[in-house]
C-alpha atoms as a PDB file:
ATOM      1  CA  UNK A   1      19.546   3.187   9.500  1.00  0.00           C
ATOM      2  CA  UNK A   2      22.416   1.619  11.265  1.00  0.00           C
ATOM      3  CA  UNK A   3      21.819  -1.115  13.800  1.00  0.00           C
ATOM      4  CA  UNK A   4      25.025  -2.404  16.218  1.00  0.00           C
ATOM      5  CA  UNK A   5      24.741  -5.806  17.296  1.00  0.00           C
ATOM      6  CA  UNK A   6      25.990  -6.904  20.232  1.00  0.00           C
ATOM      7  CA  UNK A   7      25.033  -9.036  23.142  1.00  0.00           C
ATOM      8  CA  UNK A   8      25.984 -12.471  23.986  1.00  0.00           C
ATOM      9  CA  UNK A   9      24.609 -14.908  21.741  1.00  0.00           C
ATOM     10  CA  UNK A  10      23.082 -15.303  17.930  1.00  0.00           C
ATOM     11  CA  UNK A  11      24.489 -12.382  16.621  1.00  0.00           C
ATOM     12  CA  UNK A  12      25.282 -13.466  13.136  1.00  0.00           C
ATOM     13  CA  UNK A  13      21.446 -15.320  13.415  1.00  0.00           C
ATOM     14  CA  UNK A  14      20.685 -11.370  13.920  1.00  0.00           C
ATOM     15  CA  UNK A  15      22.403  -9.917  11.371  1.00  0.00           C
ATOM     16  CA  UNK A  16      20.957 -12.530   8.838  1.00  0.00           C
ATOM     17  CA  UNK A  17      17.495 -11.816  10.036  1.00  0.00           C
ATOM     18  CA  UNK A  18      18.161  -7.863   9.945  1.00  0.00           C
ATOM     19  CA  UNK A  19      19.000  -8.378   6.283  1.00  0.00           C
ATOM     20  CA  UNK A  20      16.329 -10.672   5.201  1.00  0.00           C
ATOM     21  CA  UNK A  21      14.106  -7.872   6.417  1.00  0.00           C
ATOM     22  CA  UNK A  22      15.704  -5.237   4.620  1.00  0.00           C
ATOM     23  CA  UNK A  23      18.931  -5.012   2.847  1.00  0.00           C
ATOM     24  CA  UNK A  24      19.047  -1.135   3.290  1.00  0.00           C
ATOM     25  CA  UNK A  25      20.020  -1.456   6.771  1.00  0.00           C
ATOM     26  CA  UNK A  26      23.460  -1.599   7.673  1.00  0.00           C
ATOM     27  CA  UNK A  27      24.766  -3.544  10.408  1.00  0.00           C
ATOM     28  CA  UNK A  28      27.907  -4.899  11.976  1.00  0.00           C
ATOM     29  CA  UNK A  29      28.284  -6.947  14.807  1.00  0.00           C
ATOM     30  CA  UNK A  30      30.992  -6.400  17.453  1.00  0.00           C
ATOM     31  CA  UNK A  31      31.470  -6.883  20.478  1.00  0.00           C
ATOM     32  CA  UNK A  32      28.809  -6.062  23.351  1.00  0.00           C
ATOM     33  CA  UNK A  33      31.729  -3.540  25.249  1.00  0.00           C
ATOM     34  CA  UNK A  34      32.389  -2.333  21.010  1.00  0.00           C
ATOM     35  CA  UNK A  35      28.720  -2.194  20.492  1.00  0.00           C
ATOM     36  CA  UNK A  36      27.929  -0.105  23.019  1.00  0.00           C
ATOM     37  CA  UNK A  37      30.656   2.270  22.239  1.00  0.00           C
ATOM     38  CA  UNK A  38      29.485   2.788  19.199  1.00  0.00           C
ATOM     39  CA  UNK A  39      26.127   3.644  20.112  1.00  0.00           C
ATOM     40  CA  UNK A  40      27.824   6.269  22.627  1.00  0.00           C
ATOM     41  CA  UNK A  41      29.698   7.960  19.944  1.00  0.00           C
ATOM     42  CA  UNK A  42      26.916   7.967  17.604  1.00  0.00           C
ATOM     43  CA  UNK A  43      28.575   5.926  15.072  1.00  0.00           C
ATOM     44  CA  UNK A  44      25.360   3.645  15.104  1.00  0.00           C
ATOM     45  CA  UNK A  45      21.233   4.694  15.475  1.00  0.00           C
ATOM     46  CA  UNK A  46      20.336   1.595  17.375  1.00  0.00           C
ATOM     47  CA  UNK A  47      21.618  -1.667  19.405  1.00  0.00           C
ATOM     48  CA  UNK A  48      20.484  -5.136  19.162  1.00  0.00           C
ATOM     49  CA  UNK A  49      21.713  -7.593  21.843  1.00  0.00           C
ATOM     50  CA  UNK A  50      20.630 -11.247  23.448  1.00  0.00           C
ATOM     51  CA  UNK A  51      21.330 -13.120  25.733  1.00  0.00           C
ATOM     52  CA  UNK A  52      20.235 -15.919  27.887  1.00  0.00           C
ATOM     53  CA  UNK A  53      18.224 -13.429  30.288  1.00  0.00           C
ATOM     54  CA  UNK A  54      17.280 -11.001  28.087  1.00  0.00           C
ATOM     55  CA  UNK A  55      18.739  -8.212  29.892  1.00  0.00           C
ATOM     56  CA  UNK A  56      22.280  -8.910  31.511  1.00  0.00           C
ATOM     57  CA  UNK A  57      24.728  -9.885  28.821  1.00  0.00           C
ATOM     58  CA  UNK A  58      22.184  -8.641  26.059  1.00  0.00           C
ATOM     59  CA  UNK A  59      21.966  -5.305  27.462  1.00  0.00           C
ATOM     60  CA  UNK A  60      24.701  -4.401  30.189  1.00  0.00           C
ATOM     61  CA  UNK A  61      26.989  -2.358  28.416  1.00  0.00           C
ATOM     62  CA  UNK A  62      24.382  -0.657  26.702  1.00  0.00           C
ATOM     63  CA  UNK A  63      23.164   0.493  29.830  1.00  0.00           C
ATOM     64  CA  UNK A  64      26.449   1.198  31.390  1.00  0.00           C
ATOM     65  CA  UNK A  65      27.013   3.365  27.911  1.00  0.00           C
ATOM     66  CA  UNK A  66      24.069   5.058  26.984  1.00  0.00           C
ATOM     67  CA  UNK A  67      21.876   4.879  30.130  1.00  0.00           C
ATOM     68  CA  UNK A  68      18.911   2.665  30.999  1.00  0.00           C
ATOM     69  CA  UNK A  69      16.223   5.063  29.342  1.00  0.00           C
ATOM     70  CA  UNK A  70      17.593   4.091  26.087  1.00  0.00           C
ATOM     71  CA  UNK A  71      17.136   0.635  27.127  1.00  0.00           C
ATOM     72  CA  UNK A  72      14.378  -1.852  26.368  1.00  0.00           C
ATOM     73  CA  UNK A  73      14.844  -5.607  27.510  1.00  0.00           C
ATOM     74  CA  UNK A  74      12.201  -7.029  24.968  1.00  0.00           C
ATOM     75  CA  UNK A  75      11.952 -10.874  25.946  1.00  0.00           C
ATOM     76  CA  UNK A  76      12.882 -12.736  29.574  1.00  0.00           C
ATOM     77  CA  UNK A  77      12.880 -16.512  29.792  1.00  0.00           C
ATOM     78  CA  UNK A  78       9.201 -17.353  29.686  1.00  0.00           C
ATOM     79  CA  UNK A  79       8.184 -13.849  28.800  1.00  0.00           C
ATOM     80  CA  UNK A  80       7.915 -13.568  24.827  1.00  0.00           C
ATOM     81  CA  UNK A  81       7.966 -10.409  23.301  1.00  0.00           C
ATOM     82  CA  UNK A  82       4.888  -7.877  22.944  1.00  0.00           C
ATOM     83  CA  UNK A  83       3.917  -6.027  19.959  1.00  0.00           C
ATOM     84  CA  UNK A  84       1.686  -3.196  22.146  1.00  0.00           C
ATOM     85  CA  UNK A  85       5.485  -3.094  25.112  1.00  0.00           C
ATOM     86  CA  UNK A  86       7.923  -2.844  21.974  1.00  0.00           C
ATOM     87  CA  UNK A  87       5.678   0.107  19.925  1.00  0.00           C
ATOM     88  CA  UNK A  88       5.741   2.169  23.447  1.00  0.00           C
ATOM     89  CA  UNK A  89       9.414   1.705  23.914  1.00  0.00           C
ATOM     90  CA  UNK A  90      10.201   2.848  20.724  1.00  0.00           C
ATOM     91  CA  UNK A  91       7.687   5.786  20.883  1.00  0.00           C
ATOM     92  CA  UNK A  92       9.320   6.935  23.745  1.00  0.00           C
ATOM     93  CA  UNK A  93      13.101   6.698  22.582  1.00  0.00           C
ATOM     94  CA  UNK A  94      14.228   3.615  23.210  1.00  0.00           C
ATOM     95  CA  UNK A  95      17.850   2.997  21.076  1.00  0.00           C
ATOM     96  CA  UNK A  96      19.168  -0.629  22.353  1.00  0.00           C
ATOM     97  CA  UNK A  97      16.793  -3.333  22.625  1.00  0.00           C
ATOM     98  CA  UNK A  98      17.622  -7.004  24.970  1.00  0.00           C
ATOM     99  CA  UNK A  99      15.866 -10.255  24.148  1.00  0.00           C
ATOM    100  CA  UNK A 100      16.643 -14.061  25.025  1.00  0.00           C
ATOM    101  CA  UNK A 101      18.370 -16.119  21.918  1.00  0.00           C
ATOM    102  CA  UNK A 102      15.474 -18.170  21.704  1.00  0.00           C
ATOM    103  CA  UNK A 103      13.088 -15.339  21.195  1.00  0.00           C
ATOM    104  CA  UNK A 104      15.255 -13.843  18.095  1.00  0.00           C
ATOM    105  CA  UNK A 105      12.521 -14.709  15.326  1.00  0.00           C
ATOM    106  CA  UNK A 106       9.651 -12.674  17.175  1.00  0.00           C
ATOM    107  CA  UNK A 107      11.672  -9.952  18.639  1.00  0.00           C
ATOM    108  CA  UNK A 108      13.820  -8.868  15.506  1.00  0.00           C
ATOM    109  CA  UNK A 109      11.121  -8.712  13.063  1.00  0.00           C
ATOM    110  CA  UNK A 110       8.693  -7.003  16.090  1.00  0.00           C
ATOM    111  CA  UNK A 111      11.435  -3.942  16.533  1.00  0.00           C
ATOM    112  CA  UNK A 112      12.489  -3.356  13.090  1.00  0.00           C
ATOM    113  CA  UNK A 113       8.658  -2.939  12.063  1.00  0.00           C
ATOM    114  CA  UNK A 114       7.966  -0.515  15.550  1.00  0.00           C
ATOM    115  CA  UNK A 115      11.932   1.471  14.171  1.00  0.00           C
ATOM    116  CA  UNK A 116      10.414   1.291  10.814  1.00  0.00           C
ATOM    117  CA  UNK A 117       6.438   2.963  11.442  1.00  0.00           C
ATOM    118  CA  UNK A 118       7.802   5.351  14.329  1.00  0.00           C
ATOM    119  CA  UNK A 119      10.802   6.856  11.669  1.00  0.00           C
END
């Protein structure tokens, strides 16, 4: 598996957490614009992004890329993450996934295990 990160904020905090869950994963972080390229041209499976909103910076290009049904804004400001919303986005093909920096340590951990029983 191959995760992008992009977005707008905590990216490296990402990575670290991506990699504390499990090594095997490769990951790079670039650029959200870079990111979302690479998810275009298949050169990664999924996207991780935040942002203050959850959805603008985390998650624009990604949209603008790949389209918004591969898109999944997982946390707003105020709205934590759920288990039961993150499950049925990656059931139904979700590849980039938005969520607010401050929401990093529930949302990583909550889409890597949904990636991880759905593969």
């Amino acid at each position: 598996m191959k995760i992008v990160i992009g977005g707008q904020v905590e990216k490296k905090e990402i990575e670290k957490m991506i990699k504390e869950f499990d090594p095997s994963i490769e990951t790079v972080v670039k650029s959200d614009l870079e990111a979302a390229m690479a998810m275009k041209t298949g050169q990664a499976d999924y996207y991780f992004g935040a942002c203050h909103t959850g959805g603008g910076g985390a998650l624009a290009m990604a949209i603008a890329m790949i389209g918004r049904d591969k898109c999944e804004t997982v946390s707003m400001p105020g709205k934590k993450p759920k288990e039961e919303n993150v499950v049925k986005a990656v059931e139904n093909g979700k590849k980039a996934f938005g969520f607010t920096g401050d929401h990093i340590d529930i949302a990583v951990p909550m889409i890597l295990n949904a990636l991880k029983a759905n593969a």
